[in-house]
PDB file of N, CA and C in Angstrom:
ATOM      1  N   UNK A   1      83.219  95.107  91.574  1.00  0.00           N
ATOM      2  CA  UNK A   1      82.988  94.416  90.327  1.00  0.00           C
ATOM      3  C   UNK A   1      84.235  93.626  89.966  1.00  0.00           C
ATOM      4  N   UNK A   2      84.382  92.612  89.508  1.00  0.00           N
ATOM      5  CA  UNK A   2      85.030  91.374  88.843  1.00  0.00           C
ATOM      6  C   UNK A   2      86.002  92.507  87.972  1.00  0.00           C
ATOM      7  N   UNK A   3      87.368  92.519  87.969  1.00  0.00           N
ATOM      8  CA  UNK A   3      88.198  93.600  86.688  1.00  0.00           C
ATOM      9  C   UNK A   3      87.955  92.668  85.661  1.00  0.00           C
ATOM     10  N   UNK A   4      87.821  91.357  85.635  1.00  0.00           N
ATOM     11  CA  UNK A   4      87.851  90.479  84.274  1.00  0.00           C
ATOM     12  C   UNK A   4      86.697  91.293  83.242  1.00  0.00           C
ATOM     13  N   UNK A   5      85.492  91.510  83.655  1.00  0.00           N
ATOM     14  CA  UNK A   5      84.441  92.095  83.169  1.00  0.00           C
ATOM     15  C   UNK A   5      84.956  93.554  82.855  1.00  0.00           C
ATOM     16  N   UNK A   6      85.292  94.662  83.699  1.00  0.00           N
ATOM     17  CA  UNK A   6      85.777  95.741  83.804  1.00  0.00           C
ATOM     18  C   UNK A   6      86.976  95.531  82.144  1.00  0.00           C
ATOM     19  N   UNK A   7      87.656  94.632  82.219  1.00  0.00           N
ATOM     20  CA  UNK A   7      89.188  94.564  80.977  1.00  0.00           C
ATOM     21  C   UNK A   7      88.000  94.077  79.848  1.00  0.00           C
ATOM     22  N   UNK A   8      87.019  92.987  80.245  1.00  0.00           N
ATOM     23  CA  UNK A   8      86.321  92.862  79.053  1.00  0.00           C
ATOM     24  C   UNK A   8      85.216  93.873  78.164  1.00  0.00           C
ATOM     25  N   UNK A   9      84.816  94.935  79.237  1.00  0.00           N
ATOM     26  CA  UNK A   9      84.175  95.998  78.131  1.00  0.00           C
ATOM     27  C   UNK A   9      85.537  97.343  78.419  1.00  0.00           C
ATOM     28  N   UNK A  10      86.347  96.962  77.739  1.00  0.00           N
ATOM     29  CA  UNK A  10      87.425  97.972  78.235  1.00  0.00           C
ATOM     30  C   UNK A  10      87.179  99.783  77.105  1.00  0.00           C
ATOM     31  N   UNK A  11      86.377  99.644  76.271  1.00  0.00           N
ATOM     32  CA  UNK A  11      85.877 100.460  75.207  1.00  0.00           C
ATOM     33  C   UNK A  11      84.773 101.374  76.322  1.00  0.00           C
ATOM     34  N   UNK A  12      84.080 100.655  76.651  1.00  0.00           N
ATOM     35  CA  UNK A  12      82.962 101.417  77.619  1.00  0.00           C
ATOM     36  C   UNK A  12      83.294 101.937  78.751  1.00  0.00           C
ATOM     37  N   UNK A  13      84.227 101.141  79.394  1.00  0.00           N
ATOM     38  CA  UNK A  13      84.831 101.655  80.548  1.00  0.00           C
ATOM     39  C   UNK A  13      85.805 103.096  80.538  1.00  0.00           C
ATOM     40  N   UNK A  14      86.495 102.586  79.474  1.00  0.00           N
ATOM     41  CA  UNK A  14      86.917 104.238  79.278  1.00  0.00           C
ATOM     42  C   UNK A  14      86.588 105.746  79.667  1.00  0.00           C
ATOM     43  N   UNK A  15      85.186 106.126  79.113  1.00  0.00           N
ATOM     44  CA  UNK A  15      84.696 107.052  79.357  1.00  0.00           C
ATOM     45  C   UNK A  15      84.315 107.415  80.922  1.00  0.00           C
ATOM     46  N   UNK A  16      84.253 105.625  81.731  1.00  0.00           N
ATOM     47  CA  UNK A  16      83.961 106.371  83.173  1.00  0.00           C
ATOM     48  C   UNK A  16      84.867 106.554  83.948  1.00  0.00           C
ATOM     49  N   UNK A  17      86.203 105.820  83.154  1.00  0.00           N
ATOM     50  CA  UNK A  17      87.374 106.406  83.609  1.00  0.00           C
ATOM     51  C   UNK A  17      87.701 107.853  83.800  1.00  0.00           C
ATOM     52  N   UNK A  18      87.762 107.864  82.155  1.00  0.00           N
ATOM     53  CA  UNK A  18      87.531 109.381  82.332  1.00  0.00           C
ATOM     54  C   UNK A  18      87.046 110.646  83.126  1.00  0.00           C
ATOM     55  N   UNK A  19      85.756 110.527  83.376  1.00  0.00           N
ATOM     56  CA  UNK A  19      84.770 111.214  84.439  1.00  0.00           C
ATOM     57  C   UNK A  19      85.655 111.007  86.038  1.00  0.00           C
ATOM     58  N   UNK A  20      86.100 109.752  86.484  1.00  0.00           N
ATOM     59  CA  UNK A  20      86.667 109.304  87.842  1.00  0.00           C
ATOM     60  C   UNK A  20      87.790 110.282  87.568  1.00  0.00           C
ATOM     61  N   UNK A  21      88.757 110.112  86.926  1.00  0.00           N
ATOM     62  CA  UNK A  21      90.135 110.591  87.087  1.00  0.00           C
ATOM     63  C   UNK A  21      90.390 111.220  85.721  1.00  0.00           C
ATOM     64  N   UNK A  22      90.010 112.887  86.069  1.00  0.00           N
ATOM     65  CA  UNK A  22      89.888 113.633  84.209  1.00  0.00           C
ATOM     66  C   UNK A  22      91.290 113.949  84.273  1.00  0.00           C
ATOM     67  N   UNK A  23      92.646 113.434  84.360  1.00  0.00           N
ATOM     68  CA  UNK A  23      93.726 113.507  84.196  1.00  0.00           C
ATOM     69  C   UNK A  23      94.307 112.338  83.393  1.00  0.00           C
ATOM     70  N   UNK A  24      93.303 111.733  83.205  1.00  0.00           N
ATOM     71  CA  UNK A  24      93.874 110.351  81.862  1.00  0.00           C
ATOM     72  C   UNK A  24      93.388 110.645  80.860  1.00  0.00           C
ATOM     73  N   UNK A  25      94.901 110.658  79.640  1.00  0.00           N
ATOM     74  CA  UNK A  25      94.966 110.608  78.588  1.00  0.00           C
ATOM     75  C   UNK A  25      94.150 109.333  77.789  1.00  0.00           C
ATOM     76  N   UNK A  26      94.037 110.293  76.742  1.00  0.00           N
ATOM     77  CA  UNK A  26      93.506 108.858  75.840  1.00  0.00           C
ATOM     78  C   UNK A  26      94.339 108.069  75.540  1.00  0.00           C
ATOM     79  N   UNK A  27      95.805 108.236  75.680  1.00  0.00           N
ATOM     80  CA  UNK A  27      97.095 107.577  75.353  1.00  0.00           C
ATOM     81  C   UNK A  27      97.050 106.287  76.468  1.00  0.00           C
ATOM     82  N   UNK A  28      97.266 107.237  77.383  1.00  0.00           N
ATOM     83  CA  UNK A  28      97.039 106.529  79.037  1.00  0.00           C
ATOM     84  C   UNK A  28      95.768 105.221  79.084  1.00  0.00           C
ATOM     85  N   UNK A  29      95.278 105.645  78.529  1.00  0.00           N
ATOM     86  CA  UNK A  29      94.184 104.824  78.766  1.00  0.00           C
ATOM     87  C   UNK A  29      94.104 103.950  77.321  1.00  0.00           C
ATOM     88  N   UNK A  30      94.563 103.538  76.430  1.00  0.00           N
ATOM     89  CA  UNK A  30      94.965 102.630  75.196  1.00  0.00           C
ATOM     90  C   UNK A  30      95.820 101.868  75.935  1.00  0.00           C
ATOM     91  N   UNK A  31      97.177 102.429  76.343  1.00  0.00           N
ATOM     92  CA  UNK A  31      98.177 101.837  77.151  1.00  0.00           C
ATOM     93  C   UNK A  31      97.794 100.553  77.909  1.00  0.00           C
ATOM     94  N   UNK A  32      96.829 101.383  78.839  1.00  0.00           N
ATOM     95  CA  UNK A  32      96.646 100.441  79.808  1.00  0.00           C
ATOM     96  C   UNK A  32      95.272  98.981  79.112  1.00  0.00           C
ATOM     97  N   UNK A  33      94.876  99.311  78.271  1.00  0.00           N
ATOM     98  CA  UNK A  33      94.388  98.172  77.708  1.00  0.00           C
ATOM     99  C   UNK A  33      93.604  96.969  78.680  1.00  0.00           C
ATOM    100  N   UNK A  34      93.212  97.821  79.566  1.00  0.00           N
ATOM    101  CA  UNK A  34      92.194  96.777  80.878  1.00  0.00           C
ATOM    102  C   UNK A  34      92.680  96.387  81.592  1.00  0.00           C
ATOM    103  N   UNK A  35      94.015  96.632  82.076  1.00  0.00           N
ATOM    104  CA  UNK A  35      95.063  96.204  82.909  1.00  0.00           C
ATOM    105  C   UNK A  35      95.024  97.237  83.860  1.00  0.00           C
ATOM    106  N   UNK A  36      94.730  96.504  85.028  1.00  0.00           N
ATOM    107  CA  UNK A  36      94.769  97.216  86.696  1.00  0.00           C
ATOM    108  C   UNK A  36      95.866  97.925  87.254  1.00  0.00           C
ATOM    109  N   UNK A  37      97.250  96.710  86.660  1.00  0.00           N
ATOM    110  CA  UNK A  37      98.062  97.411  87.306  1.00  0.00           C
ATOM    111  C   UNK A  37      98.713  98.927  86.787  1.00  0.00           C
ATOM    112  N   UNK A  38      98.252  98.919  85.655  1.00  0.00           N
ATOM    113  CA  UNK A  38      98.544 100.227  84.290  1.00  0.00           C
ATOM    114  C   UNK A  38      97.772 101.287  84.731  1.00  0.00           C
ATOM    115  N   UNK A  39      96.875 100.985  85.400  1.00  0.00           N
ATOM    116  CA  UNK A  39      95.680 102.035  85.855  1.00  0.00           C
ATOM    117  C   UNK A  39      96.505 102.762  87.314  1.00  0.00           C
ATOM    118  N   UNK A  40      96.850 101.814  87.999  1.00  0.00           N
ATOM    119  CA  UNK A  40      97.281 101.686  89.849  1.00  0.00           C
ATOM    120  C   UNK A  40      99.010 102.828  88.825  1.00  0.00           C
ATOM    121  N   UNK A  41      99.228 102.313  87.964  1.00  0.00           N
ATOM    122  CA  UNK A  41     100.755 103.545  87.321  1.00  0.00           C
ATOM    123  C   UNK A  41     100.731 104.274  87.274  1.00  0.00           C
ATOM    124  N   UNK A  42      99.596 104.734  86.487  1.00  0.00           N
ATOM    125  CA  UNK A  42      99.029 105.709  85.884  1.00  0.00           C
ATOM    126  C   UNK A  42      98.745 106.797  86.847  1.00  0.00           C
ATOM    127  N   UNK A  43      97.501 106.097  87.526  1.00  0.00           N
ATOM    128  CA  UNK A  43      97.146 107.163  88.776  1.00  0.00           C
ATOM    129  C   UNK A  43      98.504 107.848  89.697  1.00  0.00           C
ATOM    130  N   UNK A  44      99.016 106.720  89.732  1.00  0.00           N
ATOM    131  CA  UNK A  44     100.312 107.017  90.902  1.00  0.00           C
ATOM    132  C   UNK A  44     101.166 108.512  90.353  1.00  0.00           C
ATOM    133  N   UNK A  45     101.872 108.329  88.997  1.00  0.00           N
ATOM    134  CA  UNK A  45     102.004 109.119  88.307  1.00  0.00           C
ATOM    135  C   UNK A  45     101.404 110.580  87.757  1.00  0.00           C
ATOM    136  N   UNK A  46      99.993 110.298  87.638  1.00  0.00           N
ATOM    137  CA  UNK A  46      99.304 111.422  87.612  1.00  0.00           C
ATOM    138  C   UNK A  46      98.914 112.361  88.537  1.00  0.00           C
ATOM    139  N   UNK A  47      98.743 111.711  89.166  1.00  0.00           N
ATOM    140  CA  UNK A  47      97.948 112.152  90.429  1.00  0.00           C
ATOM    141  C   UNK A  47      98.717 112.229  92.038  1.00  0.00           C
ATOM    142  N   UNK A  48     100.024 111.791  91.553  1.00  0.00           N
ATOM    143  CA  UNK A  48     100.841 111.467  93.093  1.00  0.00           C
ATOM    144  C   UNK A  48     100.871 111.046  94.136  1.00  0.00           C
ATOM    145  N   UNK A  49      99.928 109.650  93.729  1.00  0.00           N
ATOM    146  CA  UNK A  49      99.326 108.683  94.638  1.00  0.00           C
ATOM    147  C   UNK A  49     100.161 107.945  95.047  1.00  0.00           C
ATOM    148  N   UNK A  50     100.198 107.247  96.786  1.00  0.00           N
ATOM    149  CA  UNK A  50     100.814 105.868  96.775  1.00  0.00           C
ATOM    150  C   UNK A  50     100.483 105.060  96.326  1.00  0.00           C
ATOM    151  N   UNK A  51     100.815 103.860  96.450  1.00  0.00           N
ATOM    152  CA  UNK A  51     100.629 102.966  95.694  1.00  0.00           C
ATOM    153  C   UNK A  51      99.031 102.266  96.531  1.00  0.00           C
ATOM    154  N   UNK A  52      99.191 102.398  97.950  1.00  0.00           N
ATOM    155  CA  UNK A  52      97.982 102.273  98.450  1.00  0.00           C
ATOM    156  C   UNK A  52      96.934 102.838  98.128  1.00  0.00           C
ATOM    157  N   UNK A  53      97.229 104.017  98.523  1.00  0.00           N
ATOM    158  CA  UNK A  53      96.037 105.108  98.192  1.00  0.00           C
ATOM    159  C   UNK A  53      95.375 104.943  96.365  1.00  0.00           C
ATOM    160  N   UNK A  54      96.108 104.522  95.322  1.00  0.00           N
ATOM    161  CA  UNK A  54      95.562 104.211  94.138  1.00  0.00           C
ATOM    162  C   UNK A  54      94.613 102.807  94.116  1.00  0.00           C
ATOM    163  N   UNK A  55      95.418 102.028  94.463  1.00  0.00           N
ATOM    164  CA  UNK A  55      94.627 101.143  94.885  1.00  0.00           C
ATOM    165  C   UNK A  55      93.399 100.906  95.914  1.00  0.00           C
ATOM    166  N   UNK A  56      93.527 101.864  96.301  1.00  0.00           N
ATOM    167  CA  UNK A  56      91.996 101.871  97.332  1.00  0.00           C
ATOM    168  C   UNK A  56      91.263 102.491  96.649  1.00  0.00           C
ATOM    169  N   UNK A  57      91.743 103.851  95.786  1.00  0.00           N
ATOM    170  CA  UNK A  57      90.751 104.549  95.037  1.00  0.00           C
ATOM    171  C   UNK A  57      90.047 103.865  93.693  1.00  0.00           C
ATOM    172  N   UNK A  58      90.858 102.819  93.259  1.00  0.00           N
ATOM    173  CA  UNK A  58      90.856 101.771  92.102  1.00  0.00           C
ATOM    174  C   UNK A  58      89.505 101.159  92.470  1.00  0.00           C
ATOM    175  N   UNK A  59      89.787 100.556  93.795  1.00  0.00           N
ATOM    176  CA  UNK A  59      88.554  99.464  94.306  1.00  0.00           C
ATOM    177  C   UNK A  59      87.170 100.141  94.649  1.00  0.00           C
ATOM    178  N   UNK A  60      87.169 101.194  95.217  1.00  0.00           N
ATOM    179  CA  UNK A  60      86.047 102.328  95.608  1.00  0.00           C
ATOM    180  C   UNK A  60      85.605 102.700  94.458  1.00  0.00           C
ATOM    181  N   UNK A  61      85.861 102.797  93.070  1.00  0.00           N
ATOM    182  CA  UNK A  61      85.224 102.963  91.508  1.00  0.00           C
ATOM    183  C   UNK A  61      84.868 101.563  91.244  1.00  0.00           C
ATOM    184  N   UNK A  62      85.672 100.547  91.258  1.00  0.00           N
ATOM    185  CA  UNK A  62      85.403  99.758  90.705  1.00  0.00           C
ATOM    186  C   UNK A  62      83.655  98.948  91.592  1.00  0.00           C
ATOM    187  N   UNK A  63      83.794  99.148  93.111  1.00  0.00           N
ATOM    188  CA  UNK A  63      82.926  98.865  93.700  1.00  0.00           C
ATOM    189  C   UNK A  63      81.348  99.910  93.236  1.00  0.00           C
ATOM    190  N   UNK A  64      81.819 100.672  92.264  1.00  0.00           N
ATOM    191  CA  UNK A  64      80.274 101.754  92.297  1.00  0.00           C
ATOM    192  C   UNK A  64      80.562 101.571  90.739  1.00  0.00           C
ATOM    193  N   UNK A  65      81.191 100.874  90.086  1.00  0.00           N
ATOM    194  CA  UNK A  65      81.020 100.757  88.752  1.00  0.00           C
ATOM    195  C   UNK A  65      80.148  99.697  88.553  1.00  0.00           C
ATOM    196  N   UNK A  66      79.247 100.537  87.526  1.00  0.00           N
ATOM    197  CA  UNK A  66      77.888 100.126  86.682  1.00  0.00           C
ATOM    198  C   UNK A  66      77.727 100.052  84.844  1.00  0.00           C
ATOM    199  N   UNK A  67      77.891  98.609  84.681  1.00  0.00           N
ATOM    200  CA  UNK A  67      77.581  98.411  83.499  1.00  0.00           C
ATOM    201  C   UNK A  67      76.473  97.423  82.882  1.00  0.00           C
TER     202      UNK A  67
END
């Protein structure tokens, strides 16, 4: 899916954030405000991802994300 769309319902998206990666804060996720690369931080940080590996996991949601 297009992130432009993904940053533009960034209210709705939230929650399936949530469900994908239940280690984001609601803080975390205001922060990042529809911004990819805040997400690709985030994860890295949370989760102790490379920077690859977030980003592949980024695109594999974003590819099965449904709105």
């Amino acid at each position: 899916m297009n992130w432009d769309r993904i940053e533009g319902n960034w209210k709705q998206v939230k929650g399936q954030l949530r469900q994908q990666w239940g280690k984001l804060t609601d803080d975390d996720l205001d922060r990042m405000h529809g911004k990819r690369e805040e997400l690709e931080g985030v994860l890295q940080e949370r989760y102790g991802l490379a920077k690859d590996e977030a980003n592949r996991q980024i695109d594999a949601w974003s590819n099965r994300f449904k709105m």
